[in-house]
C-alpha atoms as a PDB file:
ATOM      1  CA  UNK A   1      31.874 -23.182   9.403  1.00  0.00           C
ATOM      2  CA  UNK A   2      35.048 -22.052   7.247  1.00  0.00           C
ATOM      3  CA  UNK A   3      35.440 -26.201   6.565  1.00  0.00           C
ATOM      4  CA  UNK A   4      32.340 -26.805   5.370  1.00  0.00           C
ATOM      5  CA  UNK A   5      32.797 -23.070   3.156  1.00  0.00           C
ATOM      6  CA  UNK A   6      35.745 -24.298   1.909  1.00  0.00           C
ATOM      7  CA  UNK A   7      34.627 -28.193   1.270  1.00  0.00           C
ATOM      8  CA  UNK A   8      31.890 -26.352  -0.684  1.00  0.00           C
ATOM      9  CA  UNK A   9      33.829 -24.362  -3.058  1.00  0.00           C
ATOM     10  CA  UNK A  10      36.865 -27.114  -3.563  1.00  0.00           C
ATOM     11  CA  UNK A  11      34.385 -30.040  -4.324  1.00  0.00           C
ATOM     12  CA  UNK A  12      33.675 -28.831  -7.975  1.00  0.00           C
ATOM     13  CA  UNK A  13      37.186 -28.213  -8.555  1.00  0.00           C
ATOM     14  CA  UNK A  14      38.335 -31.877  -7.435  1.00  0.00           C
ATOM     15  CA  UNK A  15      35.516 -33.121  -9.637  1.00  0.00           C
ATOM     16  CA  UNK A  16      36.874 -30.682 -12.538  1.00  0.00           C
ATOM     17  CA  UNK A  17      40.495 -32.086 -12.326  1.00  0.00           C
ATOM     18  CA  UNK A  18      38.704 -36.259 -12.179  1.00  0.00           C
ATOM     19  CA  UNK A  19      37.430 -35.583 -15.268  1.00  0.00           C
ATOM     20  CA  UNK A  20      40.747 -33.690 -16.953  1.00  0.00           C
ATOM     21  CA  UNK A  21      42.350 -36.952 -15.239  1.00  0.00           C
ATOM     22  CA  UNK A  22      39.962 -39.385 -17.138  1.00  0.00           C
ATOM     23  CA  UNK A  23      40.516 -37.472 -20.226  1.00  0.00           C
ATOM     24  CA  UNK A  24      44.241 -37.959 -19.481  1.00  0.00           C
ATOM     25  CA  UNK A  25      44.200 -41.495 -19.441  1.00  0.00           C
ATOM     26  CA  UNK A  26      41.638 -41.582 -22.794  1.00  0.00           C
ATOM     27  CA  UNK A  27      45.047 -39.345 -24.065  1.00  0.00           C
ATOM     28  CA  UNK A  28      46.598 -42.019 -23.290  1.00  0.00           C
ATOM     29  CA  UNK A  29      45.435 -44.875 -24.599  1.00  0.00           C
ATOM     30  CA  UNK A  30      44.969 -43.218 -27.789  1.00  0.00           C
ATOM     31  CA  UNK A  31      48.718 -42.687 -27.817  1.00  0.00           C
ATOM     32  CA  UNK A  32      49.291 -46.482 -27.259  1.00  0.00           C
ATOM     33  CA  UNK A  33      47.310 -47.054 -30.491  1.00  0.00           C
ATOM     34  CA  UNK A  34      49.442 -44.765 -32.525  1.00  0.00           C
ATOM     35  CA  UNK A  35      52.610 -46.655 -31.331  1.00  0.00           C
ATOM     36  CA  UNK A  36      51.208 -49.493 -32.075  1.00  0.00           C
ATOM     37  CA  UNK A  37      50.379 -48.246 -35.811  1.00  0.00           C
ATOM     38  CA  UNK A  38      53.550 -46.815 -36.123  1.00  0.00           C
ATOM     39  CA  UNK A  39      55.396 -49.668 -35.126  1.00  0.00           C
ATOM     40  CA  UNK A  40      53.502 -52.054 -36.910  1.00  0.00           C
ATOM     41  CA  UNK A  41      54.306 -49.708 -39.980  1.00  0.00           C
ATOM     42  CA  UNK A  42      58.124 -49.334 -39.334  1.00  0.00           C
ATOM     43  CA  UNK A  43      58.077 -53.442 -39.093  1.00  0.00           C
ATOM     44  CA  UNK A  44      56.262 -53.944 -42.704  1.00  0.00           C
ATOM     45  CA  UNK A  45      58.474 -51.023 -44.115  1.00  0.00           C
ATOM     46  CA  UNK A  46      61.576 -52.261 -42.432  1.00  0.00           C
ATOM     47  CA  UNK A  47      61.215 -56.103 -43.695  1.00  0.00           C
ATOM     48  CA  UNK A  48      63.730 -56.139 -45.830  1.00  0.00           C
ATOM     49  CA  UNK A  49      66.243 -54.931 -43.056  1.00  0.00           C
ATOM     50  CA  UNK A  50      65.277 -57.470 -40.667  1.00  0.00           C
ATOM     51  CA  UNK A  51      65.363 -60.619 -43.123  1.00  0.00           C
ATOM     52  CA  UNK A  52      68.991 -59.140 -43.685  1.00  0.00           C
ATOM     53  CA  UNK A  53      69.923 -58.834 -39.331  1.00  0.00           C
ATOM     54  CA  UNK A  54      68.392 -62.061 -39.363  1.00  0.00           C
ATOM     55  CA  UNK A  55      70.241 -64.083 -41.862  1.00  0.00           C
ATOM     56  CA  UNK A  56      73.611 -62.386 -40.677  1.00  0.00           C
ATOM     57  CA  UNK A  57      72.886 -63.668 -37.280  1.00  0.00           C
ATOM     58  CA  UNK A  58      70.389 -61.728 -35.138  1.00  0.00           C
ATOM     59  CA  UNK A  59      68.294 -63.932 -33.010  1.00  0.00           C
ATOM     60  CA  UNK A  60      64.391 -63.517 -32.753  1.00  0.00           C
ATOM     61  CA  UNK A  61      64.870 -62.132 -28.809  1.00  0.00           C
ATOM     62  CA  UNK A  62      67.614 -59.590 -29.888  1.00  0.00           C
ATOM     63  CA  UNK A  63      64.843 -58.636 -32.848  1.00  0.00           C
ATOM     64  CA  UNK A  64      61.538 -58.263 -30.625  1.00  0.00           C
ATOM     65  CA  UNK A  65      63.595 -56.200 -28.104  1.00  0.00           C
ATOM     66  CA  UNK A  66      65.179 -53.665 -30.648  1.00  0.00           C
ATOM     67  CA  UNK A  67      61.062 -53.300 -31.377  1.00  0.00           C
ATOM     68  CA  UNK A  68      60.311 -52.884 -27.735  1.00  0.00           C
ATOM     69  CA  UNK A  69      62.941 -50.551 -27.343  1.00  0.00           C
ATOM     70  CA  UNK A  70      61.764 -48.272 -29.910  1.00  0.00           C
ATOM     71  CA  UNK A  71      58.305 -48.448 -28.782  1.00  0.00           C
ATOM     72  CA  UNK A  72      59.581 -46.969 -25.282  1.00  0.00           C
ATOM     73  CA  UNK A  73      62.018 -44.738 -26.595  1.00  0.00           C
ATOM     74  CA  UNK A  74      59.125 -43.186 -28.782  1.00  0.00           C
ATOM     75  CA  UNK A  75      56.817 -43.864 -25.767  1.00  0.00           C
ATOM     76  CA  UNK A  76      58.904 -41.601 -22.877  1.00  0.00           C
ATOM     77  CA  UNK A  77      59.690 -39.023 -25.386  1.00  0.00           C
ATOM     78  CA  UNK A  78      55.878 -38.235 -26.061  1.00  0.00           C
ATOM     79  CA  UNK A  79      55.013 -38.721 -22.762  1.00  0.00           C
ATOM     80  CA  UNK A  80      57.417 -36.117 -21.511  1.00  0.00           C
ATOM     81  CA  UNK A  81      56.558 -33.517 -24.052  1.00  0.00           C
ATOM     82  CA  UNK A  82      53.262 -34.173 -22.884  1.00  0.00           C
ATOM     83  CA  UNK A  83      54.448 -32.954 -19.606  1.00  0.00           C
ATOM     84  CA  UNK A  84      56.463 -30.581 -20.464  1.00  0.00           C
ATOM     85  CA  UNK A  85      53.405 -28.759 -23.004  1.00  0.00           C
ATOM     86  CA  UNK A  86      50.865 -28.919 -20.310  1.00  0.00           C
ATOM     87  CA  UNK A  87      52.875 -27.693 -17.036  1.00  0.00           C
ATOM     88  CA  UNK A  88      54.295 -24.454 -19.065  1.00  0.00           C
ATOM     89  CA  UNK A  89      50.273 -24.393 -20.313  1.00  0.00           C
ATOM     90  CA  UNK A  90      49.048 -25.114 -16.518  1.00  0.00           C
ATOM     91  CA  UNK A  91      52.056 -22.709 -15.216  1.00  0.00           C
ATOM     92  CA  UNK A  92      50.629 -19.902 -18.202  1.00  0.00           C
ATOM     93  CA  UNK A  93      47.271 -20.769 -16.924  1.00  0.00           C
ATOM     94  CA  UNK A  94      48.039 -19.852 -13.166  1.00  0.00           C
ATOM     95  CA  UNK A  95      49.835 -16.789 -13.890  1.00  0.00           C
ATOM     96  CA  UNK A  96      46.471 -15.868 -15.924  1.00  0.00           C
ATOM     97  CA  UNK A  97      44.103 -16.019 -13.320  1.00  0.00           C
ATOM     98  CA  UNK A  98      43.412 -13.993 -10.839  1.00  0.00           C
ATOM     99  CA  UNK A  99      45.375 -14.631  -7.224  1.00  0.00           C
ATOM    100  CA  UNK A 100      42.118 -14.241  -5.947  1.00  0.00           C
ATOM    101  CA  UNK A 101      41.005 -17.566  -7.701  1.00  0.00           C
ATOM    102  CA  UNK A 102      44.105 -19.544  -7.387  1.00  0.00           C
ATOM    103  CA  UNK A 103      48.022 -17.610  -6.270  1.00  0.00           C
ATOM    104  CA  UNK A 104      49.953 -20.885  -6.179  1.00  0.00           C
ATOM    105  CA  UNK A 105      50.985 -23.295  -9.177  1.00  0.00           C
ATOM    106  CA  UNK A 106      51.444 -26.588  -7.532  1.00  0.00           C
ATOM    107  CA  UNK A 107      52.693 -29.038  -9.709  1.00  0.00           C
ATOM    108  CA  UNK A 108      51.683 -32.729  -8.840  1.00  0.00           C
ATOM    109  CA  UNK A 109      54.919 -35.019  -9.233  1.00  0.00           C
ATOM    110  CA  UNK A 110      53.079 -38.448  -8.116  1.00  0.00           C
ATOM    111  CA  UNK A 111      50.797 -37.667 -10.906  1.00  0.00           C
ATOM    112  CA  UNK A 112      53.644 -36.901 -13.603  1.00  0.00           C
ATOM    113  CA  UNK A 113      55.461 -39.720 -12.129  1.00  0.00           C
ATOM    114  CA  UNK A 114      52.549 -42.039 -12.768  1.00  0.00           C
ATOM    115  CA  UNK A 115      52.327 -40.716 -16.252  1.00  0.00           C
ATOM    116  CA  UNK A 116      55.430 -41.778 -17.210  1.00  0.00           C
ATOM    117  CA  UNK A 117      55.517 -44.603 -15.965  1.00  0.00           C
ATOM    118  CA  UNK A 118      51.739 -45.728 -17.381  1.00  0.00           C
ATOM    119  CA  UNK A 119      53.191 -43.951 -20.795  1.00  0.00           C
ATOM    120  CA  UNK A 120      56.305 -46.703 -20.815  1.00  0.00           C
ATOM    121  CA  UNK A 121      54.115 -49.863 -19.826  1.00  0.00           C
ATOM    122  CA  UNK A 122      51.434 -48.640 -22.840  1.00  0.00           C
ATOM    123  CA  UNK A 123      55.053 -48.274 -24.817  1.00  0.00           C
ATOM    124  CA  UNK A 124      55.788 -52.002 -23.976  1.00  0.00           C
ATOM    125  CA  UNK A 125      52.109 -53.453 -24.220  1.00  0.00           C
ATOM    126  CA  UNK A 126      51.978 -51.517 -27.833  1.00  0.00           C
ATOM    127  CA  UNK A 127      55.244 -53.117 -29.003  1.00  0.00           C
ATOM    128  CA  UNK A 128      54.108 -56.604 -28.237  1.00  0.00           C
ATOM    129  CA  UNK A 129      52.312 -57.319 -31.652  1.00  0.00           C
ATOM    130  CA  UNK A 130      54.799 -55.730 -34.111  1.00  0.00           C
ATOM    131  CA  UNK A 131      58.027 -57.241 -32.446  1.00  0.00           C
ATOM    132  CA  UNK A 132      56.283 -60.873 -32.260  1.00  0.00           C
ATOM    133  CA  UNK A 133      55.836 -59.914 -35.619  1.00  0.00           C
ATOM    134  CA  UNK A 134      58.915 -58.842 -36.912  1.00  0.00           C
ATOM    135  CA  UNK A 135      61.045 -61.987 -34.673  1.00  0.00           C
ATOM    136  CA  UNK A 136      58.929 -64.306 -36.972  1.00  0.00           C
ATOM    137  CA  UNK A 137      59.081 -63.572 -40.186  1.00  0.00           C
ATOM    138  CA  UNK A 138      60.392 -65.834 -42.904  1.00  0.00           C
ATOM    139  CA  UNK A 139      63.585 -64.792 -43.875  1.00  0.00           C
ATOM    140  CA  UNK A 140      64.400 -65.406 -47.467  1.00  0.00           C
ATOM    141  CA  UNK A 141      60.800 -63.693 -47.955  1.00  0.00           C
ATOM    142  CA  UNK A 142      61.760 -60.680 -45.849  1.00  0.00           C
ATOM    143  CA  UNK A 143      64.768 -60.443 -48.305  1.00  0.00           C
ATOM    144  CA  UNK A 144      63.022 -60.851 -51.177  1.00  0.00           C
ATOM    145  CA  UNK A 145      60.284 -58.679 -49.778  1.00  0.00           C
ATOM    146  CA  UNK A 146      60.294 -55.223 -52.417  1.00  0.00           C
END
């Protein structure tokens, strides 16, 4: 039957775009690791600054949230050039190909949605180490830190 033709010849494709989806989230969690790493390097390189907010006043919250604020600032910035880089690459891709083999770019917005969205919570879990380290350092070290 046309179905079952068409079940045929879509099956490898869904299983093509599971595995570009697993590879996604690998992307992913990669990405958390590098905001971690940069964080956790901004913190050490930054001591000095934050001994200084924190003898002039700034409390430990107001510290670990300036830290989680980066981390999702940097977080939502690569995750939407991310999206932006692979739906002009996906759009390029479309307009390659044949219309025989696929004539319609169809962009999925749940799944960039979700991206985002799992891009800012990896943002916030990657911040959590850095900020609870910057909120308690000593601060006559930090000041004295060179």
């Amino acid at each position: 039957t046309p179905e079952d033709y068409t079940e045929s010849q879509t099956t490898p494709l869904k299983y093509a775009v599971r595995g570009v989806a697993a590879l996604l989230l690998v992307s992913v969690l990669v990405a958390g690791l590098g905001v971690a790493n940069t964080l956790a390097l901004s913190v050490h390189e930054r001591t000095r600054e934050i001994g200084l907010l924190r003898a002039v006043g700034t409390t430990r919250r107001q510290i670990r949230k300036t830290v989680r604020r980066e981390a999702v600032i940097t977080s939502i910035f690569g995750g939407l050039l991310g999206v932006v880089v692979g739906a002009s690459l996906g759009g390029a891709a479309v307009s390659a190909l044949p219309d025989a083999f696929s004539g319609t770019l169809v962009i999925p917005w749940g799944w960039i949605i979700a991206c985002i969205l799992i891009t800012v919570f990896m943002g916030l879990g990657a911040a959590l180490w850095p900020a609870w380290r910057a909120a308690r350092m000593n601060v006559l070290e930090a000041i004295a830190h060179e």
